[in-house]
C-alpha atoms as a PDB file:
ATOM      1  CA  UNK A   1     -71.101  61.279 -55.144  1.00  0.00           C
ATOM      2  CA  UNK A   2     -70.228  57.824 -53.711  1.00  0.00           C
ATOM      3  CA  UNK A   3     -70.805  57.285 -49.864  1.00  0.00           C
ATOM      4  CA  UNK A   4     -67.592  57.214 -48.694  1.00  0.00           C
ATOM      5  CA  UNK A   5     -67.203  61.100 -50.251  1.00  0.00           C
ATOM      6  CA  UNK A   6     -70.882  61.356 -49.219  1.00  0.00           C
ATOM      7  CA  UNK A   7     -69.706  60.624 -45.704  1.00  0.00           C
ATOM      8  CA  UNK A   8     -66.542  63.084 -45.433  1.00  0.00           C
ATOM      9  CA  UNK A   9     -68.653  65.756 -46.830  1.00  0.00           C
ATOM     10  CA  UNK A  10     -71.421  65.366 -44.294  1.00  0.00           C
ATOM     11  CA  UNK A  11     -71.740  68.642 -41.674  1.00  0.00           C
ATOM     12  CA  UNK A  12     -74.336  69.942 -39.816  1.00  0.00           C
ATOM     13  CA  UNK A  13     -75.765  72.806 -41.995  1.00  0.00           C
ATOM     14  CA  UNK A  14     -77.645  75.452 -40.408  1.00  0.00           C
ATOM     15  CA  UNK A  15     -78.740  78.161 -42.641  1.00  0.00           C
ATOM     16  CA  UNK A  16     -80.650  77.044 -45.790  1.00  0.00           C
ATOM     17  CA  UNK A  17     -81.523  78.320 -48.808  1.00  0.00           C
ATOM     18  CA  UNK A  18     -85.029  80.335 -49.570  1.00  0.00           C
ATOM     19  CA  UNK A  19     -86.619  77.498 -51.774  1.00  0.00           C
ATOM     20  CA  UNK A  20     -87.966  73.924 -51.751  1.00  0.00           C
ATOM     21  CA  UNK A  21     -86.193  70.714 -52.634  1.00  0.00           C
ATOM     22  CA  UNK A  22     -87.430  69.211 -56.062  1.00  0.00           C
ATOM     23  CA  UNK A  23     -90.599  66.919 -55.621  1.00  0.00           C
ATOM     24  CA  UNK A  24     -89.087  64.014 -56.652  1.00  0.00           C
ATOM     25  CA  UNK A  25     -85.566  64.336 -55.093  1.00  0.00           C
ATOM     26  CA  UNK A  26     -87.961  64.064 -51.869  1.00  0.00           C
ATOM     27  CA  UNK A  27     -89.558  61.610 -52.488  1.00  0.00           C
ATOM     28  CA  UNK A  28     -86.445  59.624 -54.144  1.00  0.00           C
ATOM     29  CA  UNK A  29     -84.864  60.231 -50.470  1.00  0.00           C
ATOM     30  CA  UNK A  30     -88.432  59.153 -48.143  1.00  0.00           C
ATOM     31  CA  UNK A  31     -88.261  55.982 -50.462  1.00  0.00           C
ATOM     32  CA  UNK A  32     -84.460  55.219 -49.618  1.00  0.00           C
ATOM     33  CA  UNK A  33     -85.484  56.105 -45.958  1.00  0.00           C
ATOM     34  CA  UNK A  34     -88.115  53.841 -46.361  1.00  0.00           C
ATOM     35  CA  UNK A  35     -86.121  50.808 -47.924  1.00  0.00           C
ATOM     36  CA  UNK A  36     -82.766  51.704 -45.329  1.00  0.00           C
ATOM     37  CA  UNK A  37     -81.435  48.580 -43.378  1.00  0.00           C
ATOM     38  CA  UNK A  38     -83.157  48.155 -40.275  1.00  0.00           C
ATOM     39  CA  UNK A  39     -81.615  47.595 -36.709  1.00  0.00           C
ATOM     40  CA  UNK A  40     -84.268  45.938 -35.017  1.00  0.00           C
ATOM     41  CA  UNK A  41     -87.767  44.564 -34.502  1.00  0.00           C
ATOM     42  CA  UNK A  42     -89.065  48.112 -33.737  1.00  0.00           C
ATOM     43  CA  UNK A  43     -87.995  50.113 -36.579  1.00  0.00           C
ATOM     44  CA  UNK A  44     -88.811  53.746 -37.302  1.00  0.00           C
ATOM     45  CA  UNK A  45     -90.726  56.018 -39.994  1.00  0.00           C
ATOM     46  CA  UNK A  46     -89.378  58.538 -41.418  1.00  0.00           C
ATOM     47  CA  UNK A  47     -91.891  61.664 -42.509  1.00  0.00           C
ATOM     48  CA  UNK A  48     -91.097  65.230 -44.620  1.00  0.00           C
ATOM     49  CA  UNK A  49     -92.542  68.441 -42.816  1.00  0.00           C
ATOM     50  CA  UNK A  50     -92.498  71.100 -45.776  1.00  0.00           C
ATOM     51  CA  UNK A  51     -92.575  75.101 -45.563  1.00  0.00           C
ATOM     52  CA  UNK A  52     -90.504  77.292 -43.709  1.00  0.00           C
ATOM     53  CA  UNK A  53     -93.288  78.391 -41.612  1.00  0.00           C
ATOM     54  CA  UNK A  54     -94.246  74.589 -40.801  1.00  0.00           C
ATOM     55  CA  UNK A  55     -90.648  73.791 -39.903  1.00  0.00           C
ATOM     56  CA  UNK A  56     -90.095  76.773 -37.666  1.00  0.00           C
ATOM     57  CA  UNK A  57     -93.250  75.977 -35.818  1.00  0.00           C
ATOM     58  CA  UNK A  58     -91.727  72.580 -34.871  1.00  0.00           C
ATOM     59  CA  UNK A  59     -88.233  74.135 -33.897  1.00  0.00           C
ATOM     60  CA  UNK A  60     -89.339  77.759 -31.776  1.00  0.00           C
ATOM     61  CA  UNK A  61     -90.950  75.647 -29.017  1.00  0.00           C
ATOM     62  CA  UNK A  62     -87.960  76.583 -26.728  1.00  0.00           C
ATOM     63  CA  UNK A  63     -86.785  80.592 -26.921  1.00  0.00           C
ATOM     64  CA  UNK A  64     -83.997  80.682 -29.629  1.00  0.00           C
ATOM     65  CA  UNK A  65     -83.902  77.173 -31.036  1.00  0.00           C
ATOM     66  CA  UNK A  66     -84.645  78.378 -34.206  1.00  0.00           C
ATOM     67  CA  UNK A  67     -81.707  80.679 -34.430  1.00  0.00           C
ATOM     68  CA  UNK A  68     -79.648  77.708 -34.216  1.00  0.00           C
ATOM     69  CA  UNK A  69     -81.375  76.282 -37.294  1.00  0.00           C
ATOM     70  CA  UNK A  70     -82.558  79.372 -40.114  1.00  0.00           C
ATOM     71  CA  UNK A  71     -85.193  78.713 -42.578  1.00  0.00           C
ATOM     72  CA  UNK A  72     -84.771  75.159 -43.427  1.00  0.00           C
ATOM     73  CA  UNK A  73     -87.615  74.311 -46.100  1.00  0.00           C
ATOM     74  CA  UNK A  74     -87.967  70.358 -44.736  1.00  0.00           C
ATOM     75  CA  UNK A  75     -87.708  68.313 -42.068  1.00  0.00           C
ATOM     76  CA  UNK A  76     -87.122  64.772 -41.624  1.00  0.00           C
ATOM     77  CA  UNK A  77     -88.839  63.356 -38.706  1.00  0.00           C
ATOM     78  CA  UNK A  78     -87.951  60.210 -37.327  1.00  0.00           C
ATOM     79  CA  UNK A  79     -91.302  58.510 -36.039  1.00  0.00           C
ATOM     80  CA  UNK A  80     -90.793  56.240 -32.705  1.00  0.00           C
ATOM     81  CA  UNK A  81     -93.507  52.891 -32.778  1.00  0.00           C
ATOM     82  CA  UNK A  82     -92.691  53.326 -29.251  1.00  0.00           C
ATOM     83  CA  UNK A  83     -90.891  54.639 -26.825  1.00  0.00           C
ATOM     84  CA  UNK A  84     -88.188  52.707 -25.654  1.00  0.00           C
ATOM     85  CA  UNK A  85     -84.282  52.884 -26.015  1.00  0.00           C
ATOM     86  CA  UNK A  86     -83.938  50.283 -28.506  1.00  0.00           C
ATOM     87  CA  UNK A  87     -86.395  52.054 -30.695  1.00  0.00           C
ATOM     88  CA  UNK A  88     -83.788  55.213 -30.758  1.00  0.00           C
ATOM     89  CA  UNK A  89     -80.863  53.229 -31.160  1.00  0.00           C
ATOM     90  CA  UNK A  90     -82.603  51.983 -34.479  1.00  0.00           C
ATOM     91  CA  UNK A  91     -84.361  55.737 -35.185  1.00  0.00           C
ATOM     92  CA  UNK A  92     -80.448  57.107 -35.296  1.00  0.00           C
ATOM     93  CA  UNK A  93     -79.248  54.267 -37.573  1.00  0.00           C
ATOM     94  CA  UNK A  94     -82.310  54.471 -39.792  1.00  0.00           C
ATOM     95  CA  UNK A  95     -82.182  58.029 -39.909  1.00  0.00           C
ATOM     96  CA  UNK A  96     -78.433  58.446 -40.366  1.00  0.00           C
ATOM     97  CA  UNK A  97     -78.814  56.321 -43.653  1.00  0.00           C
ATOM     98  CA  UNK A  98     -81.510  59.254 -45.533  1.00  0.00           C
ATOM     99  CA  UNK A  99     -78.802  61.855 -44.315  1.00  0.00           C
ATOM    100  CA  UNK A 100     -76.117  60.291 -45.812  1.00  0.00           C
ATOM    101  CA  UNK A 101     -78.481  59.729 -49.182  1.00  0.00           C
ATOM    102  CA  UNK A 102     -79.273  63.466 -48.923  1.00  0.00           C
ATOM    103  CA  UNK A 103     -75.187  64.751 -48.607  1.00  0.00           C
ATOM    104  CA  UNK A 104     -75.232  62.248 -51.956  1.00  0.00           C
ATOM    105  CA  UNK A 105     -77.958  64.259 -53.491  1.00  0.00           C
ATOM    106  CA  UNK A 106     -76.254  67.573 -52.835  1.00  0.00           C
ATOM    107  CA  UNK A 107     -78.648  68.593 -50.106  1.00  0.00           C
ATOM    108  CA  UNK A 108     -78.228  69.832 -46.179  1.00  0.00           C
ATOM    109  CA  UNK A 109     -78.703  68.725 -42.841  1.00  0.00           C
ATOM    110  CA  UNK A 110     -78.746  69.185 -39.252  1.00  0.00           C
ATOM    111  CA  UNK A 111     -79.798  66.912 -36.913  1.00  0.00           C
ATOM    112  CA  UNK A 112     -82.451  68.462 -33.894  1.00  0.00           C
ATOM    113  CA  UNK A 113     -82.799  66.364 -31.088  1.00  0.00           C
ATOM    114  CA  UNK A 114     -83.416  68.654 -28.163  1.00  0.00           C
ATOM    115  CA  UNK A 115     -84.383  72.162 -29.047  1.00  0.00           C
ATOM    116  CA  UNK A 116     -87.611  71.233 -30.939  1.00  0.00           C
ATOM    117  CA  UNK A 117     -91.283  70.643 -30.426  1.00  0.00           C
ATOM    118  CA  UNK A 118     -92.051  66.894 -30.524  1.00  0.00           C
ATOM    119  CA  UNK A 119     -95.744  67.566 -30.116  1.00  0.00           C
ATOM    120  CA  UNK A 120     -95.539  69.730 -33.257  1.00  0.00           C
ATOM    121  CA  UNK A 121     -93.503  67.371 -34.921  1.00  0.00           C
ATOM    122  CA  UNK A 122     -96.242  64.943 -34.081  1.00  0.00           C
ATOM    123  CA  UNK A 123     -98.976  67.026 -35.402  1.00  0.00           C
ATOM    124  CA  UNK A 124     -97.506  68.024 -38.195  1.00  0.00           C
ATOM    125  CA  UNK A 125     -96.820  64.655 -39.704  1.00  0.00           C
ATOM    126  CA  UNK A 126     -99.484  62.516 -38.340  1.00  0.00           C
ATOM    127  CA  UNK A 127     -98.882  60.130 -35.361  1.00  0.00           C
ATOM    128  CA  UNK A 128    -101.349  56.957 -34.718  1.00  0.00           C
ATOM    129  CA  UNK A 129    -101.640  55.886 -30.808  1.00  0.00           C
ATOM    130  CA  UNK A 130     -98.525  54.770 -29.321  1.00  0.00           C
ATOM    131  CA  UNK A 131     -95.946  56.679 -31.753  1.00  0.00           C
ATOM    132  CA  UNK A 132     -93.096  59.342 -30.824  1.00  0.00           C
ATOM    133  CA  UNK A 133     -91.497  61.874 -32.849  1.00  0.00           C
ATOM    134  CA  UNK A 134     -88.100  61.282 -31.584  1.00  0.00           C
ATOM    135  CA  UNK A 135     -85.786  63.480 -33.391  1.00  0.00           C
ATOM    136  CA  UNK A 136     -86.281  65.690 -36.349  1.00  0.00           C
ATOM    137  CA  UNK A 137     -83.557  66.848 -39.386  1.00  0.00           C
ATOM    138  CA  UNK A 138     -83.429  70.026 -40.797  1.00  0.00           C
ATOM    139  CA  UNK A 139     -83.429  69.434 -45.134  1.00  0.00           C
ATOM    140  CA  UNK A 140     -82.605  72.019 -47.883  1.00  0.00           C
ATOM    141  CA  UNK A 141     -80.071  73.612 -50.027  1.00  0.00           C
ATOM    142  CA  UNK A 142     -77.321  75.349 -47.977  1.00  0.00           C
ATOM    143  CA  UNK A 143     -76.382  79.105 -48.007  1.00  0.00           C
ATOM    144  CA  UNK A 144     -72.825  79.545 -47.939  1.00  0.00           C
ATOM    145  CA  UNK A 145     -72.256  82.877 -48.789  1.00  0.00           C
ATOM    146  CA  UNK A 146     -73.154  86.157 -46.874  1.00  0.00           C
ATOM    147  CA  UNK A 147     -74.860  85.946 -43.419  1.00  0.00           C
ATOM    148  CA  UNK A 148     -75.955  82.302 -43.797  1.00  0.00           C
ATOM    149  CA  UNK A 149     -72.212  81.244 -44.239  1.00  0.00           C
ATOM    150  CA  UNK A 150     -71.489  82.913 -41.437  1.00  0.00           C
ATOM    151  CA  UNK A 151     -74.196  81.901 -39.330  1.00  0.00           C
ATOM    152  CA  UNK A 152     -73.237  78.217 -40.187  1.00  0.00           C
ATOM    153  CA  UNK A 153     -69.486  78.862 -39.503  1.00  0.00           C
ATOM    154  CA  UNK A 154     -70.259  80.261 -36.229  1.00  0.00           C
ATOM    155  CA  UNK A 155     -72.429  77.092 -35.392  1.00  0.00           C
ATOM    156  CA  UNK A 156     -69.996  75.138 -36.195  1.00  0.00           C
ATOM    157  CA  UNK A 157     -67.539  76.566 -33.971  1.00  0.00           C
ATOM    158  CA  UNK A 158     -70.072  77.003 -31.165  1.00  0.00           C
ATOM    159  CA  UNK A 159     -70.813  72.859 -31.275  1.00  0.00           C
ATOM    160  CA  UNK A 160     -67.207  71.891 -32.192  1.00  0.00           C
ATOM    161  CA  UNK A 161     -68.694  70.954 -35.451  1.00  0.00           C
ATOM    162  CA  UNK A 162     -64.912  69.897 -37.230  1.00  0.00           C
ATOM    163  CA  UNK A 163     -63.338  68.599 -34.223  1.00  0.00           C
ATOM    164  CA  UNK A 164     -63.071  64.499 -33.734  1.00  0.00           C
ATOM    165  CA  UNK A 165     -61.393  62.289 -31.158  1.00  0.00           C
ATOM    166  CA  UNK A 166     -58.723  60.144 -33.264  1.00  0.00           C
ATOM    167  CA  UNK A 167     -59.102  56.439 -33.383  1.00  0.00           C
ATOM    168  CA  UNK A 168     -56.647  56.175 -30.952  1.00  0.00           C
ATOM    169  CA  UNK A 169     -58.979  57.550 -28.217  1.00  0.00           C
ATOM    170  CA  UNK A 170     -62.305  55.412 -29.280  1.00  0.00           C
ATOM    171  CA  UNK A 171     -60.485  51.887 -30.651  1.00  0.00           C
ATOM    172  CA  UNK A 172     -59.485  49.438 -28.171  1.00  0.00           C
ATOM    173  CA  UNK A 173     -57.753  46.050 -29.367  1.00  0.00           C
ATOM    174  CA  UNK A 174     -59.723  42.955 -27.785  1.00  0.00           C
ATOM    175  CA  UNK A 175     -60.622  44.783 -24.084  1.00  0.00           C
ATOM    176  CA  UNK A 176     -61.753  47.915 -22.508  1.00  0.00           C
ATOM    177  CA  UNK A 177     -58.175  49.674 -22.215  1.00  0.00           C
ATOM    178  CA  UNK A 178     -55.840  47.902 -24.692  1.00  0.00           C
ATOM    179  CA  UNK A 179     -54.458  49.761 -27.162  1.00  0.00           C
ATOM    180  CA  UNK A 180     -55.287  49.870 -30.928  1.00  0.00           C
ATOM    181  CA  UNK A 181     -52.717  49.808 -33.670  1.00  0.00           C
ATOM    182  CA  UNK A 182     -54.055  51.205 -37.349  1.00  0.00           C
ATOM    183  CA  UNK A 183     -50.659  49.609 -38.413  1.00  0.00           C
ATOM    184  CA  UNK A 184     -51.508  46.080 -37.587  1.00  0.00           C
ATOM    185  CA  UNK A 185     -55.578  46.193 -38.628  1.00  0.00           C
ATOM    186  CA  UNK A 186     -56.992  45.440 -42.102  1.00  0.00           C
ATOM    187  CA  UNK A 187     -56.717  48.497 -44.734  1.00  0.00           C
ATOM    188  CA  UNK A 188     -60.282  48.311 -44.929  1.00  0.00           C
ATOM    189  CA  UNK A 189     -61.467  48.000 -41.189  1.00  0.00           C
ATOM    190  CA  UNK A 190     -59.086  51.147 -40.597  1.00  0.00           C
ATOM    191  CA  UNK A 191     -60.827  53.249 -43.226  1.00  0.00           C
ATOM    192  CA  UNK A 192     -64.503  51.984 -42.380  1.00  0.00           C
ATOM    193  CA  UNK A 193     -63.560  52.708 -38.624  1.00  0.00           C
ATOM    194  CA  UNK A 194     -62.287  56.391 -40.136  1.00  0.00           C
ATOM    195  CA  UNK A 195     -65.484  56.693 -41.256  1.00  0.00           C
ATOM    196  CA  UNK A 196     -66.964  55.832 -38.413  1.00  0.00           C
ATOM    197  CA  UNK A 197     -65.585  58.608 -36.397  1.00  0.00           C
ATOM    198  CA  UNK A 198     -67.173  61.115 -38.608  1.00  0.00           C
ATOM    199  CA  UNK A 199     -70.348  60.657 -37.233  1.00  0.00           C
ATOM    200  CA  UNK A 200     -72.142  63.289 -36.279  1.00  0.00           C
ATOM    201  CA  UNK A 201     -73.523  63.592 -32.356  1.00  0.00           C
ATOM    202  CA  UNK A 202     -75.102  65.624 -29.558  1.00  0.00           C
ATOM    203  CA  UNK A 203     -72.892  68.239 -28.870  1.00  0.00           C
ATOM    204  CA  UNK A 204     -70.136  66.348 -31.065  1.00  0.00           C
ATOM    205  CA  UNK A 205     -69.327  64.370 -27.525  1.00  0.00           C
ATOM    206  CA  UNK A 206     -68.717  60.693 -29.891  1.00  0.00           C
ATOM    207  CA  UNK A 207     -70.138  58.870 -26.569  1.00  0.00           C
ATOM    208  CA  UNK A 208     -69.430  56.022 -28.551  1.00  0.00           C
ATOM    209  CA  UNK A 209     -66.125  53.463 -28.558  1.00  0.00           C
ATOM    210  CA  UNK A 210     -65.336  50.725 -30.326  1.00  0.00           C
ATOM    211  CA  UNK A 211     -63.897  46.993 -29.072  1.00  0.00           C
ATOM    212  CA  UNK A 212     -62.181  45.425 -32.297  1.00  0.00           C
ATOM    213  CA  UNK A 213     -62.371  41.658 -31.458  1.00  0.00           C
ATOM    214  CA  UNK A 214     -60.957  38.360 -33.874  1.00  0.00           C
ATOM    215  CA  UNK A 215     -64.174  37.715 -34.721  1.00  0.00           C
ATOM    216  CA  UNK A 216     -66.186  41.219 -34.784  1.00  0.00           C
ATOM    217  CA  UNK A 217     -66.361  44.652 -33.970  1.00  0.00           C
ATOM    218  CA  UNK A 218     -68.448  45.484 -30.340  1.00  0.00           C
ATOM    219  CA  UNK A 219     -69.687  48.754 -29.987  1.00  0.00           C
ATOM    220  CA  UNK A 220     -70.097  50.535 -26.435  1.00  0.00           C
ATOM    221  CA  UNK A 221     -71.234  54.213 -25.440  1.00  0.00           C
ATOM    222  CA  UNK A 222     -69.750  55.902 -22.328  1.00  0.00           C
ATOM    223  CA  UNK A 223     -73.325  58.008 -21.794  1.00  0.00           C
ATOM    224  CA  UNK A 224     -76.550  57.174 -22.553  1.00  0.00           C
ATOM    225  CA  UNK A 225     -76.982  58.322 -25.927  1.00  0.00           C
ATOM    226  CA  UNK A 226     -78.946  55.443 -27.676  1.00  0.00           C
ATOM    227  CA  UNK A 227     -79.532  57.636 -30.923  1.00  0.00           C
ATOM    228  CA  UNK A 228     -76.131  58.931 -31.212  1.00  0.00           C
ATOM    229  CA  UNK A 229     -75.400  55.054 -30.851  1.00  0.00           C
ATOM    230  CA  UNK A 230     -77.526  54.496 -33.875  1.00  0.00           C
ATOM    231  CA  UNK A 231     -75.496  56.980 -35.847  1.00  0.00           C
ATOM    232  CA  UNK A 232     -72.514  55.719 -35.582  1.00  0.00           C
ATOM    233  CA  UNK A 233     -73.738  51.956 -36.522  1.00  0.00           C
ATOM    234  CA  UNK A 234     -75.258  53.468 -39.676  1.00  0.00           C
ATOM    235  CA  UNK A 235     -71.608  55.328 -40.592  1.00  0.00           C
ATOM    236  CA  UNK A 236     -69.564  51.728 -40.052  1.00  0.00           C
ATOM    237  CA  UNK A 237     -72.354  49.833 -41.648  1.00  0.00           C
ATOM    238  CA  UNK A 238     -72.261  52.131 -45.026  1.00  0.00           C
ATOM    239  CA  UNK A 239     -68.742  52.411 -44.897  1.00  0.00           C
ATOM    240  CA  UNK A 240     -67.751  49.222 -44.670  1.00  0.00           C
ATOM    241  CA  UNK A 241     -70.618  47.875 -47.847  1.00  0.00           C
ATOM    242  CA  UNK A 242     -68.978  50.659 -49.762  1.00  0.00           C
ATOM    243  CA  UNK A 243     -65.305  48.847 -49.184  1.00  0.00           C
ATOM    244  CA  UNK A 244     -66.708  45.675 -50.365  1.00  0.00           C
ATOM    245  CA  UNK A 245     -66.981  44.407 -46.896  1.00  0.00           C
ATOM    246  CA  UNK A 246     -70.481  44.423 -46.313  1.00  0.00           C
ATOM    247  CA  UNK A 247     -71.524  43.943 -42.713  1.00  0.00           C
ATOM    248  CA  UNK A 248     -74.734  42.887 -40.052  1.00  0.00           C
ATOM    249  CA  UNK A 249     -75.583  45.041 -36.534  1.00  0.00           C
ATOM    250  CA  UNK A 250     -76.160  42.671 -33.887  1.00  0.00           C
ATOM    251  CA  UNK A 251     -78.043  44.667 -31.492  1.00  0.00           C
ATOM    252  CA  UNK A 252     -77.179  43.827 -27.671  1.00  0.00           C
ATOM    253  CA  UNK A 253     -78.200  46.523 -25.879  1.00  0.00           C
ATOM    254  CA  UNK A 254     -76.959  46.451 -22.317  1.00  0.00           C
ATOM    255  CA  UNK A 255     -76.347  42.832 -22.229  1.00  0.00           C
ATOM    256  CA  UNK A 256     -74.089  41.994 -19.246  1.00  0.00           C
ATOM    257  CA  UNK A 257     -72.240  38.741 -21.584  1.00  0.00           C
ATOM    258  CA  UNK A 258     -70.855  41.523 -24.020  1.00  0.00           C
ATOM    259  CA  UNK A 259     -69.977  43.845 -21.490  1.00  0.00           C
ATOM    260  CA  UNK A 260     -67.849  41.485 -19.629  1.00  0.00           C
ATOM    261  CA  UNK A 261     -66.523  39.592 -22.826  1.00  0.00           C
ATOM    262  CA  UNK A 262     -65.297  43.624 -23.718  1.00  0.00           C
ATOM    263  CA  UNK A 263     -64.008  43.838 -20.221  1.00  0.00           C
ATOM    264  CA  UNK A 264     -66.505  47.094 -19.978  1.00  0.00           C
ATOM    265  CA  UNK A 265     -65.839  49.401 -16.888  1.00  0.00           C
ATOM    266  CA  UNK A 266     -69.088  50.024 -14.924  1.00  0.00           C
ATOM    267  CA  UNK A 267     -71.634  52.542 -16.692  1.00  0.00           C
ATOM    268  CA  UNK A 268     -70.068  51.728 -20.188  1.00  0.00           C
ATOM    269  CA  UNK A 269     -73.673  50.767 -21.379  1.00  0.00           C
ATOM    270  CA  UNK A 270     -72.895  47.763 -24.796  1.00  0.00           C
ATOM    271  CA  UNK A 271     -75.011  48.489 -27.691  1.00  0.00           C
ATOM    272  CA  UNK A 272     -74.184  45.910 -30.492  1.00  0.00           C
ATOM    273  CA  UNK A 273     -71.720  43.814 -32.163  1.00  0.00           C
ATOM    274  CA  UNK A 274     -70.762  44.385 -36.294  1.00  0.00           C
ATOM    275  CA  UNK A 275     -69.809  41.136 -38.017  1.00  0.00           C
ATOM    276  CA  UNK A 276     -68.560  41.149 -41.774  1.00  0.00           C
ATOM    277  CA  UNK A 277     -70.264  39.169 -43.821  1.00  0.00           C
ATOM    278  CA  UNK A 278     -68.767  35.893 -45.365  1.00  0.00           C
END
């Protein structure tokens, strides 16, 4: 599966399978974690929790979370150096790159950012002083059929899994505002933009929008939401090497220069800028 298919496929999966991903298909996907582009100077870990009775420990702490997520064999756990919001920003678009991998390798996911334990998390993978588990990703084969299919349907429904805003909502031409034509925009920026709005985030909100400027592409979320922000940087960054148009994040977190420059009303926070290469 290429990672454009790899990227329509993606959905949140949340009913798994009774058995453990192959040994090395894991540890194929920690080394692509491991090797992923990198955001910033503060870049994340990424570490495996195995067992269903490990991984429901980490995702019980709060009375039904688990229901939301049934018997996933693995997590992912994205590892914080530190706590900060530039550190999520680059745990979501580190992160986002081994769930893409995994769709690619025929597995499941679901990302868990609220309604698990971080201390668990922590102590299940090992943290040394000063590190966070940030955000954990459910991992496994998915059930489809019977009550897991349902149960996963249902989800979906419940989180507005399938629905998207169209670009038309989240593309603005030069400024805050102006309208966005597909029709007059490179072939190639509209389809890695496409791909783009698949991304998956909290509550499927896409806090994110997108500034398409003669020179690059800003990026700008309308709640704080620095992981979800991360996210969507890894699904323009992917899709847009995959269309031969190979890109680079420049991360500019709140910086006043870029929010005026995008003509950004006040509370739209500016995360980065996306410049194709050559």
């Amino acid at each position: 599966m290429d990672v454009l298919t790899a990227i329509k496929q993606r959905t949140s999966v949340r009913s798994y399978a009774d058995r453990a991903v192959e040994a090395a298909v894991l540890d194929r996907l920690l080394e692509h974690a491991r090797m992923a582009d990198r955001a910033t100077s503060v870049p994340p870990r990424v570490a495996l929790v195995s067992g269903v009775e490990q991984t429901m420990r980490v995702l019980t702490s709060i009375a039904g979370a688990y229901g939301l997520v049934q018997n996933p064999p693995h997590l992912l756990v994205g590892v914080l150096p530190e706590e900060s919001e530039i550190a999520r920003l680059d745990l979501g678009y580190v992160l986002e790159q081994a769930v893409i991998e995994a769709t690619r390798l025929g597995l499941g996911t679901c990302w868990v950012t609220g309604t698990y334990s971080a201390g668990r998390a922590g102590d299940a993978v090992g943290l040394v002083p000063g590190e966070v588990a940030a955000a954990v990703c459910a991992l496994g084969t998915p059930t489809e059929g019977g009550w897991g299919g349902f149960h996963s349907r249902a989800a979906r429904r419940l989180f507005r899994g399938h629905r998207r805003k169209p670009l038309s909502e989240i593309v603005f031409s030069g400024s805050w505002g102006e309208a966005w034509s597909a029709d007059d925009a490179a072939p190639e920026l509209v389809t890695a933009l496409e791909h783009a709005r698949l991304a998956p985030s909290a509550a499927n909100l896409q806090p994110w929008r997108f500034i398409v400027k003669p020179d690059y592409v800003a990026l700008a979320l309308v709640r704080h939401a620095p992981i979800d922000g991360g996210i969507v940087m890894a699904h323009l960054a992917l899709a847009s090497a995959a269309l031969g148009r190979a890109g680079r994040w420049e991360v500019r977190l709140g910086d006043p220069t870029l929010a005026q420059a995008c003509g950004l009303p006040r509370g739209v926070i500016p995360v980065a800028t996306f410049t194709l290469a050559g």
